[in-house]
N, C-alpha and C. Protein backbone atom coordinates (compact mmCIF):
# COMPACT_ATOMS: atom_id res chain seq x y z
N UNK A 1 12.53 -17.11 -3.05
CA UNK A 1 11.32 -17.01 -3.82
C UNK A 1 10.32 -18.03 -3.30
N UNK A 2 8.68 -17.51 -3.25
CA UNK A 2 7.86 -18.22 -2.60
C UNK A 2 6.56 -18.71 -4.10
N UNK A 3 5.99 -19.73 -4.10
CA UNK A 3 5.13 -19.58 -4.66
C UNK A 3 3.47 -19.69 -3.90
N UNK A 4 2.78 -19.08 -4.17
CA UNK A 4 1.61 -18.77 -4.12
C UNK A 4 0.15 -19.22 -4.67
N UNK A 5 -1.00 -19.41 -4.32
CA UNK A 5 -1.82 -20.06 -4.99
C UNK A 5 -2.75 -19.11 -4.73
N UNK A 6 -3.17 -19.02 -6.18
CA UNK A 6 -4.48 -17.17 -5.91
C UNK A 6 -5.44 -18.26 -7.18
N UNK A 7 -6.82 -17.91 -6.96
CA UNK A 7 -8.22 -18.13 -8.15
C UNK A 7 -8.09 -17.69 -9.29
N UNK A 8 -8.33 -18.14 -10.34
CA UNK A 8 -7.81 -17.70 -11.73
C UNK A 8 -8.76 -16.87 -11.87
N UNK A 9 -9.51 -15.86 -11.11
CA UNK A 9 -10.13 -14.64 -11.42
C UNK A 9 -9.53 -13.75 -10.86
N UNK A 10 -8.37 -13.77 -9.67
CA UNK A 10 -7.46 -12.93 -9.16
C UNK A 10 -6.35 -12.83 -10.05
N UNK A 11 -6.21 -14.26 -10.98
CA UNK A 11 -4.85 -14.30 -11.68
C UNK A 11 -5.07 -13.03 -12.95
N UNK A 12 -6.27 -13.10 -13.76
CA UNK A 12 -6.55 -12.76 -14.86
C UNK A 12 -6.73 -11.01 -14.43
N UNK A 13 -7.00 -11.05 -13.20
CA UNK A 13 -7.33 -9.16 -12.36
C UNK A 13 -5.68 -8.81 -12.67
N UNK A 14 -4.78 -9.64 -11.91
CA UNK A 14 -3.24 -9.24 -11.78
C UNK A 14 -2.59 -9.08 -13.02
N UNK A 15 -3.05 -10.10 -14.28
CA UNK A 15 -2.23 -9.99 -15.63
C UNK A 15 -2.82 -9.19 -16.48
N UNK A 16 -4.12 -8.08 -15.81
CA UNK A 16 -4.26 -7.15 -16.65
C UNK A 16 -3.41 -5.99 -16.20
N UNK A 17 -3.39 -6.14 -15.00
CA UNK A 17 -2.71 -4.94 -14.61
C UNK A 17 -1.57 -4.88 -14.66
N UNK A 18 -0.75 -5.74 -14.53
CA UNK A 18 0.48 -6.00 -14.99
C UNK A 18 1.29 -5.26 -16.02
N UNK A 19 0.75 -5.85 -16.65
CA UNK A 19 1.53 -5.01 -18.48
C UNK A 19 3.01 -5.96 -18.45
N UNK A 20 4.17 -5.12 -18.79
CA UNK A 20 5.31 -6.12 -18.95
C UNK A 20 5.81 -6.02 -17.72
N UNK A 21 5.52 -5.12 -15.88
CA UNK A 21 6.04 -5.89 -14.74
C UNK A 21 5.57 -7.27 -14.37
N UNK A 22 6.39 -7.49 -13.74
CA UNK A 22 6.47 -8.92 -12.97
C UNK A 22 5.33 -9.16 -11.68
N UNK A 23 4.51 -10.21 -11.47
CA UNK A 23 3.17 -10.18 -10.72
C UNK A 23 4.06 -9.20 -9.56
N UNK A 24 5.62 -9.78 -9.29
CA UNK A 24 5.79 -9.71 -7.55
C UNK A 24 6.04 -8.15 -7.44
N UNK A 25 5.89 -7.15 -8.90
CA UNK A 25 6.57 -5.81 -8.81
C UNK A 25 5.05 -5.71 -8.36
N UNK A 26 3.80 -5.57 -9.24
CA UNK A 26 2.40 -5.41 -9.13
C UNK A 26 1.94 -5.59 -7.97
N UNK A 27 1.72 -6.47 -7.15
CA UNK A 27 1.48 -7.20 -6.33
C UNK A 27 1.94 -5.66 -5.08
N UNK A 28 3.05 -5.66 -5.06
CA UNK A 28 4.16 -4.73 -4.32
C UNK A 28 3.63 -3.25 -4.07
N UNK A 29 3.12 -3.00 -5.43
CA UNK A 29 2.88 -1.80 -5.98
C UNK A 29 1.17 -1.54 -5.27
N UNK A 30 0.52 -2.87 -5.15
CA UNK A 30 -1.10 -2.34 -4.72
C UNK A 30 -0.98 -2.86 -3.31
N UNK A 31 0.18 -2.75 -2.72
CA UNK A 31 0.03 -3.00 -1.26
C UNK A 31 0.41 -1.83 -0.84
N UNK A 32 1.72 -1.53 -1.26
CA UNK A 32 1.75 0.18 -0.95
C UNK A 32 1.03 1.10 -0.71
N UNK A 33 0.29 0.62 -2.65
CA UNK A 33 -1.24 2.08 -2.63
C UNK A 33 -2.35 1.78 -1.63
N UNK A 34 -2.37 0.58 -1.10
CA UNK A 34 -3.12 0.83 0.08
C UNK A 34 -2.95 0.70 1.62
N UNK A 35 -1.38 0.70 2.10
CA UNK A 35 -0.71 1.59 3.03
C UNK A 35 -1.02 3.06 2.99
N UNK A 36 -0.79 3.56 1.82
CA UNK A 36 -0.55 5.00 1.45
C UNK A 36 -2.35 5.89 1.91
N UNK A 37 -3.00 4.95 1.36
CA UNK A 37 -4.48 5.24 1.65
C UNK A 37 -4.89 4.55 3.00
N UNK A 38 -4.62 4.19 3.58
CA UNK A 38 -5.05 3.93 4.81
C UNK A 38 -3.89 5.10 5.55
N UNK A 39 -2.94 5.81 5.30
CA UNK A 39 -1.99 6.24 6.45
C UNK A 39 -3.14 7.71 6.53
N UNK A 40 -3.71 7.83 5.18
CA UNK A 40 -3.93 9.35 4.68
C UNK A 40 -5.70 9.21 5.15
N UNK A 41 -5.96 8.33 5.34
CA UNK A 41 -7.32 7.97 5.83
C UNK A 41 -7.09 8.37 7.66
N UNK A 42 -6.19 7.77 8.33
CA UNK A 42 -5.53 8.23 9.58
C UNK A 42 -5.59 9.84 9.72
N UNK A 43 -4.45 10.17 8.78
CA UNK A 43 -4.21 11.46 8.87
C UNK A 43 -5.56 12.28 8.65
N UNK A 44 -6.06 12.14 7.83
CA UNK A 44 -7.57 13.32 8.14
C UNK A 44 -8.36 12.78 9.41
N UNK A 45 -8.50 11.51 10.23
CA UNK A 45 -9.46 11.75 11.00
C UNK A 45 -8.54 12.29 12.15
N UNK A 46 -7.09 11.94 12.23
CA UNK A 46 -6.41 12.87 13.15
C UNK A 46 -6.01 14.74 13.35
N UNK A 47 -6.66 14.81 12.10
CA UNK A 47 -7.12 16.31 12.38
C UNK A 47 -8.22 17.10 13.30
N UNK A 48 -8.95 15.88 13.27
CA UNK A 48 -10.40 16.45 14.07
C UNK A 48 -10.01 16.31 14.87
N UNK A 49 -8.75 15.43 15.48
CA UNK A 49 -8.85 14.98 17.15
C UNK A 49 -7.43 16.45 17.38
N UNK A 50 -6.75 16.75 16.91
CA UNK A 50 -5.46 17.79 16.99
C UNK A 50 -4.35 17.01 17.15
N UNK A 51 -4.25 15.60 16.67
CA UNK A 51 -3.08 14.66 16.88
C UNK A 51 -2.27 14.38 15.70
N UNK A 52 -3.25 15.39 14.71
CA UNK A 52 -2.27 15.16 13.48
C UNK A 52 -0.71 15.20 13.38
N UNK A 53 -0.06 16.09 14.38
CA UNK A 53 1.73 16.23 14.36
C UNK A 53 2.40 14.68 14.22
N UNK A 54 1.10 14.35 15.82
CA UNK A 54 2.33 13.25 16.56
C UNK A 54 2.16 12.06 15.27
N UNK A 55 0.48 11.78 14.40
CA UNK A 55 0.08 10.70 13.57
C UNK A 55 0.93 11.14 12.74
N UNK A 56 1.73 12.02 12.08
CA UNK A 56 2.07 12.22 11.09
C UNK A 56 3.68 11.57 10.80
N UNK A 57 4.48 11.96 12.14
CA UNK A 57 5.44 11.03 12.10
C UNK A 57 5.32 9.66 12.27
N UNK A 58 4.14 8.99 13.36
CA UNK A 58 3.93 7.55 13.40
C UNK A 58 3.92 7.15 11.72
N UNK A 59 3.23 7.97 11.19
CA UNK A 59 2.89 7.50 9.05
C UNK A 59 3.96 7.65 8.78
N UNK A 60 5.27 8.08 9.46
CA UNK A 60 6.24 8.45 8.25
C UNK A 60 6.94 7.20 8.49
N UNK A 61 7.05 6.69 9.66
CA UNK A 61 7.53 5.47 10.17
C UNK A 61 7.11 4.75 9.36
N UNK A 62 6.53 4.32 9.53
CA UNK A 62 5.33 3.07 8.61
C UNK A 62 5.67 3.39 6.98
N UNK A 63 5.49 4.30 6.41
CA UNK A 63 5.93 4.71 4.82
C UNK A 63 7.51 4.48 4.43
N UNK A 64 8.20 4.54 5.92
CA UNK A 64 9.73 3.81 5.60
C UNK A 64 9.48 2.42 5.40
N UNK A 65 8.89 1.63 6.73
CA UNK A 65 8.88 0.35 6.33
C UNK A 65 8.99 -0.18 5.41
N UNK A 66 7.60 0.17 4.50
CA UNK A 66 6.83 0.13 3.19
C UNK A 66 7.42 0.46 2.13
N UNK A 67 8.49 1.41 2.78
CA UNK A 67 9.31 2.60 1.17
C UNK A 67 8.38 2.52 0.41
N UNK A 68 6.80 3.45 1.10
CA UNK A 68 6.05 4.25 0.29
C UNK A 68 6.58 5.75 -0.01
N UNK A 69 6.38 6.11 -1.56
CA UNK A 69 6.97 7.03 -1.80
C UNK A 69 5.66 8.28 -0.86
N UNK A 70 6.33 9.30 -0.61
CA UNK A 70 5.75 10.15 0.24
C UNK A 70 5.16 10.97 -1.20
């Protein structure tokens, strides 16, 4: 376990969102959602180029890392 030092206007952003998880579940949870949105941000401009197949497994790679849910 690490501790961390964030601005008590990031703290008060995190303990709304929170509810009864734990900062480090939260925290976890909005790094994902923006893996997940950046892979899917990829994936549409790799449509215009016709590379969507090959980008699509590179994202699936990366969504293991992450164990973003697909």
């Amino acid at each position: 376990m690490k501790t961390i030092t964030i601005s008590d206007d990031v703290y008060e952003k995190l303990a709304k969102l929170k509810g009864k998880k734990s900062f480090s579940v939260i925290i976890d949870e909005l790094i994902k959602k923006n893996v997940e949105k950046r892979i899917e941000l990829l994936i549409e401009s790799a449509e215009k180029t016709g590379y969507e197949d090959e980008l699509e497994k590179i994202s699936e790679e990366i969504r293991k890392g992450f164990k973003v849910r697909i």
